[in-house]
Protein backbone atom coordinates (compact mmCIF):
# COMPACT_ATOMS: atom_id res chain seq x y z
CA UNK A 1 -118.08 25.80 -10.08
CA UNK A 2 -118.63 23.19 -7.52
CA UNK A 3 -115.99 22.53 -5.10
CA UNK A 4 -115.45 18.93 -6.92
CA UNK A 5 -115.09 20.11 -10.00
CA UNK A 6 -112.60 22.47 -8.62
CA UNK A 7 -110.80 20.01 -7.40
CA UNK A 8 -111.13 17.68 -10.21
CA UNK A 9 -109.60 20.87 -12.30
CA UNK A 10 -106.45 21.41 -10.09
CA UNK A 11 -105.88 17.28 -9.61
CA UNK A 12 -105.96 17.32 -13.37
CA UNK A 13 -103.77 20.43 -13.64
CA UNK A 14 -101.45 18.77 -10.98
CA UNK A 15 -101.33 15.79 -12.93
CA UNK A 16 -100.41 17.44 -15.99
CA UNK A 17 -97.29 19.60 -13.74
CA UNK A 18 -96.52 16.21 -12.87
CA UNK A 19 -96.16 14.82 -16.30
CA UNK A 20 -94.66 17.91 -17.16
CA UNK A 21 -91.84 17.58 -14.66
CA UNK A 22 -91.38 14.11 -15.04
CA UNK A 23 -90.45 14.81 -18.93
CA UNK A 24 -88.44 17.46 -18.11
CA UNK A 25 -86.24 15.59 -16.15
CA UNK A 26 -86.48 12.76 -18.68
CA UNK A 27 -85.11 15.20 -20.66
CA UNK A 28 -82.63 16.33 -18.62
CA UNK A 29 -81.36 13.04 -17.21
CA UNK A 30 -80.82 11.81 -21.21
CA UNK A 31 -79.31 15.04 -21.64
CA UNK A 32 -76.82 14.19 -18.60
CA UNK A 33 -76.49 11.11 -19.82
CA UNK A 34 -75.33 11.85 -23.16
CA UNK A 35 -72.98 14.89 -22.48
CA UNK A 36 -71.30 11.93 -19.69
CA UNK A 37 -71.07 8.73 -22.08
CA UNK A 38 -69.94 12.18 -25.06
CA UNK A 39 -67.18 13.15 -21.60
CA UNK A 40 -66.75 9.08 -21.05
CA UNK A 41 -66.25 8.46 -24.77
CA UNK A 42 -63.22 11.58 -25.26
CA UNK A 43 -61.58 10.63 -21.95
CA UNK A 44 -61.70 6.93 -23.33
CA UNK A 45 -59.81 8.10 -26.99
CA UNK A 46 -58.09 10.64 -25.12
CA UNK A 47 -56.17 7.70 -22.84
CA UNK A 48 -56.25 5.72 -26.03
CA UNK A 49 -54.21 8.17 -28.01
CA UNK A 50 -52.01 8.76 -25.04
CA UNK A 51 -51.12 4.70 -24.50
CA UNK A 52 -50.70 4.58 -28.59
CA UNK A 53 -48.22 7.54 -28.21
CA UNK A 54 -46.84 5.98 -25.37
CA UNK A 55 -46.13 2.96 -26.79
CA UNK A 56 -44.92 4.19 -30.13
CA UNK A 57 -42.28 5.93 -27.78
CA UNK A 58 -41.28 2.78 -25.83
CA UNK A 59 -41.09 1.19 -29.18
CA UNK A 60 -38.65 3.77 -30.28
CA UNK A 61 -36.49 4.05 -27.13
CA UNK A 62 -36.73 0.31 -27.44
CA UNK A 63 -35.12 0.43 -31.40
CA UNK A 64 -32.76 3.08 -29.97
CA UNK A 65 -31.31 1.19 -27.57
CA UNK A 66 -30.41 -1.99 -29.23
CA UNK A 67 -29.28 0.45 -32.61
CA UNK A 68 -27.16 1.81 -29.73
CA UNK A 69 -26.21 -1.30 -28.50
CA UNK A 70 -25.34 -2.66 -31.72
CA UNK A 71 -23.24 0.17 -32.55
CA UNK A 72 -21.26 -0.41 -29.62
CA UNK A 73 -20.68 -3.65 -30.04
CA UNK A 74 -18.96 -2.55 -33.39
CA UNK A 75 -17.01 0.04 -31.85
CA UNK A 76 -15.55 -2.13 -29.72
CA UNK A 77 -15.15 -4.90 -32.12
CA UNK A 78 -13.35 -2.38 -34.02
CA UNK A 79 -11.34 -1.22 -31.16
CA UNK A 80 -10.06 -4.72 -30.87
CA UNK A 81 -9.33 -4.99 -34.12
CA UNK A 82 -7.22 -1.82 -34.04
CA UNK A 83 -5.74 -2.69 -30.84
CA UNK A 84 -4.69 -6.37 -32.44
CA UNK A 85 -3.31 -4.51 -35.28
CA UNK A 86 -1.18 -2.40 -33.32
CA UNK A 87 0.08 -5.11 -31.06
CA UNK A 88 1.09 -6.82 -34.30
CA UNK A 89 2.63 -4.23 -36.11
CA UNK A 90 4.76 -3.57 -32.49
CA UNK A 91 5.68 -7.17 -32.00
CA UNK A 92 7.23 -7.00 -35.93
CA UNK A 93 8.87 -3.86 -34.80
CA UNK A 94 10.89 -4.76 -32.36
CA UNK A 95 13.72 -6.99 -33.39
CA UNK A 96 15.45 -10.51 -31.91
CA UNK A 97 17.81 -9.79 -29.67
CA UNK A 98 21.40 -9.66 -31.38
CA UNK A 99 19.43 -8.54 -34.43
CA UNK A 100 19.18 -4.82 -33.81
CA UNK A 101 19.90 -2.27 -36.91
CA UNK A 102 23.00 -0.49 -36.96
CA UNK A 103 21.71 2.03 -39.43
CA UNK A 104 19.03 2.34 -37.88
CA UNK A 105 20.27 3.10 -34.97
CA UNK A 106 22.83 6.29 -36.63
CA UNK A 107 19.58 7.47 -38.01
CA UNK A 108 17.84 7.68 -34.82
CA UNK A 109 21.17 9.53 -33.27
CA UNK A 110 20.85 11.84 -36.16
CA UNK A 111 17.20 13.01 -35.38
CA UNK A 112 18.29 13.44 -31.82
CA UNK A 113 21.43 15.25 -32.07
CA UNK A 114 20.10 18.48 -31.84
CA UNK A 115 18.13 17.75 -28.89
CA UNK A 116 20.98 16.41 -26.72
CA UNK A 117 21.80 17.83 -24.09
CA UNK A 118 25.18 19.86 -23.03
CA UNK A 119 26.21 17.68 -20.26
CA UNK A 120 26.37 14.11 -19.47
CA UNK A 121 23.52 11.79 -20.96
CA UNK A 122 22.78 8.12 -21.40
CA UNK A 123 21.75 6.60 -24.56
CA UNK A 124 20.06 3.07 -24.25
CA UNK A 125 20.25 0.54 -27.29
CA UNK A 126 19.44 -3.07 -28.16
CA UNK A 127 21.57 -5.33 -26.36
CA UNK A 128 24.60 -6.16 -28.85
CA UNK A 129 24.44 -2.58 -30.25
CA UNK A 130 26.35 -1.05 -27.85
CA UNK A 131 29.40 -0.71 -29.92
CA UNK A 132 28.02 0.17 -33.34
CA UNK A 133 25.77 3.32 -31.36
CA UNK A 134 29.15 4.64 -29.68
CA UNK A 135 30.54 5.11 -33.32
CA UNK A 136 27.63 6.39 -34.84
CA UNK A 137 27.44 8.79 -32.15
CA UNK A 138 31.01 9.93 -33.00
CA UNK A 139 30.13 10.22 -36.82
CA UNK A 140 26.86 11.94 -35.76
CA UNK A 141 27.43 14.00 -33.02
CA UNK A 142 31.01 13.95 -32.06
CA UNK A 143 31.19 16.78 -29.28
CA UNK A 144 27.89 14.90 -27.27
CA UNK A 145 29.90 11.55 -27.66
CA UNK A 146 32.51 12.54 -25.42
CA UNK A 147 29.21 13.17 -22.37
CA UNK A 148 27.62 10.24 -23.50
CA UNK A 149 27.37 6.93 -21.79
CA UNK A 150 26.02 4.00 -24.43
CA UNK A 151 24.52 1.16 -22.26
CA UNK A 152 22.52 -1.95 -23.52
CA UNK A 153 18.48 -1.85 -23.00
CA UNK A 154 17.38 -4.76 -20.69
CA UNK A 155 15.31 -6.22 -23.96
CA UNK A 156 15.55 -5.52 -27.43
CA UNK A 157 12.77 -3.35 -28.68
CA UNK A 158 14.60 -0.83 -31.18
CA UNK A 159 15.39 2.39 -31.64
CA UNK A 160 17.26 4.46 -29.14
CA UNK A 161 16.50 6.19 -25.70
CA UNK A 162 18.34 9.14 -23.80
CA UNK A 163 18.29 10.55 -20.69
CA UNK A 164 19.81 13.37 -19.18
CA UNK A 165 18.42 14.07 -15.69
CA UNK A 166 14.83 14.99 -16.24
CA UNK A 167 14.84 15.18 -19.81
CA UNK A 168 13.68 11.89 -22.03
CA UNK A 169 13.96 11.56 -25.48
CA UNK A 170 12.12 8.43 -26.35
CA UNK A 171 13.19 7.46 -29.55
CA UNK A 172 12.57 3.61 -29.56
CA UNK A 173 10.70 1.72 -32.41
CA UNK A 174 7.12 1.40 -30.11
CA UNK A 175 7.43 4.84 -28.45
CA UNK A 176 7.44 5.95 -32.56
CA UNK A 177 4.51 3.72 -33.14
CA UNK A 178 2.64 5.07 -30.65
CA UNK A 179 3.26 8.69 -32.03
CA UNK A 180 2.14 7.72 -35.05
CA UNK A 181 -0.53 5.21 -34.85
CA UNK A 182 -2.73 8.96 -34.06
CA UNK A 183 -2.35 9.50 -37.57
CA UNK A 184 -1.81 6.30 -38.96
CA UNK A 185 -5.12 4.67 -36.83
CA UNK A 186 -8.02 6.88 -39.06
CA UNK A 187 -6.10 5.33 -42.38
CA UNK A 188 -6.12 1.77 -41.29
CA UNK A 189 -9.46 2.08 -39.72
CA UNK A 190 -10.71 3.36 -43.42
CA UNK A 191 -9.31 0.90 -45.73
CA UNK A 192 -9.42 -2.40 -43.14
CA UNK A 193 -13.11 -1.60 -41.72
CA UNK A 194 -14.57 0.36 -44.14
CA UNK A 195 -14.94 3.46 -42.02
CA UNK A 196 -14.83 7.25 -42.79
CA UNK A 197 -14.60 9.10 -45.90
């Protein structure tokens, strides 16, 4: 074989390595190229899925907040409703002055009697009362009315109040609300607003 044809044969042969190569890395860049747009294309629904979940969670915080803030609003429109019912109910308690309840007042003394003390004490009425409490303490408690002094309350707000030292026995017509409006406040809370079982 002659030296060109030699040469001829390994140009040709080079050629073809050439070709050869050049497909291969055809091949190989498409095959880059695909497995990047297939990375490109997951990353892409990947961040989609996270911004939809994302959102849908915003969305929900967002409902959550103004179902809390709603609810709060009624809880404290109820509140004031309560509170306004109480204020009422211990405005119509407490009577005019001169008006105060005799009977009342004896049945007051009665609860109390057994919590009086065994020396001196003060027991606080309605103004105008004075005299009616000093003989329903007699009737009621006739050894404590000797200790007792009976003194007129600087407003009316009815019911009575001793003390003795450090011991208080509140037995007034608001200081009675307010130990019952505990139990009272679910009731009223249920039939005015609807609320409970």
């Amino acid at each position: 074989m002659a030296y060109d044809a030699l040469l001829r044969v390994v140009e040709e042969e080079a050629a073809r390595e050439v070709e050869r190569i050049r497909d291969s890395a055809r091949h190989e860049r498409e095959r880059i190229l695909a497995e990047a747009r297939a990375a490109v294309a997951a990353a892409r629904e990947a961040l989609v899925v996270r911004e939809r979940a994302a959102a849908e969670a915003r969305r929900r915080a967002a409902h959550e907040s103004r179902a809390l803030a709603r609810d709060r609003a009624l809880l404290v429109g109820r509140r004031e409703v309560l509170d306004a019912l109480r204020e009422e109910a211990r405005a119509r308690l407490v009577p005019r002055a001169g008006q105060g309840d005799a009977a009342l007042d004896e049945r007051l003394l009665a609860e109390l009697a057994p919590e009086l003390p065994d020396g001196p004490f003060v027991v606080e009425v309605d103004p105008g009362a004075v005299e009616a409490a000093c003989a329903a303490l007699e009737r009621v408690a006739p050894g404590a009315a000797a200790r007792a002094t009976v003194r007129a309350a600087a407003a009316p707000r009815g019911g009575v109040w001793v003390e003795a030292g450090r011991l208080v026995l509140d037995d007034t017509l608001p200081a009675r609300l307010d130990r019952a409006w505990r139990d009272l406040e679910p009731e009223l809370a249920r039939l005015l607003l609807g609320e409970g079982p």
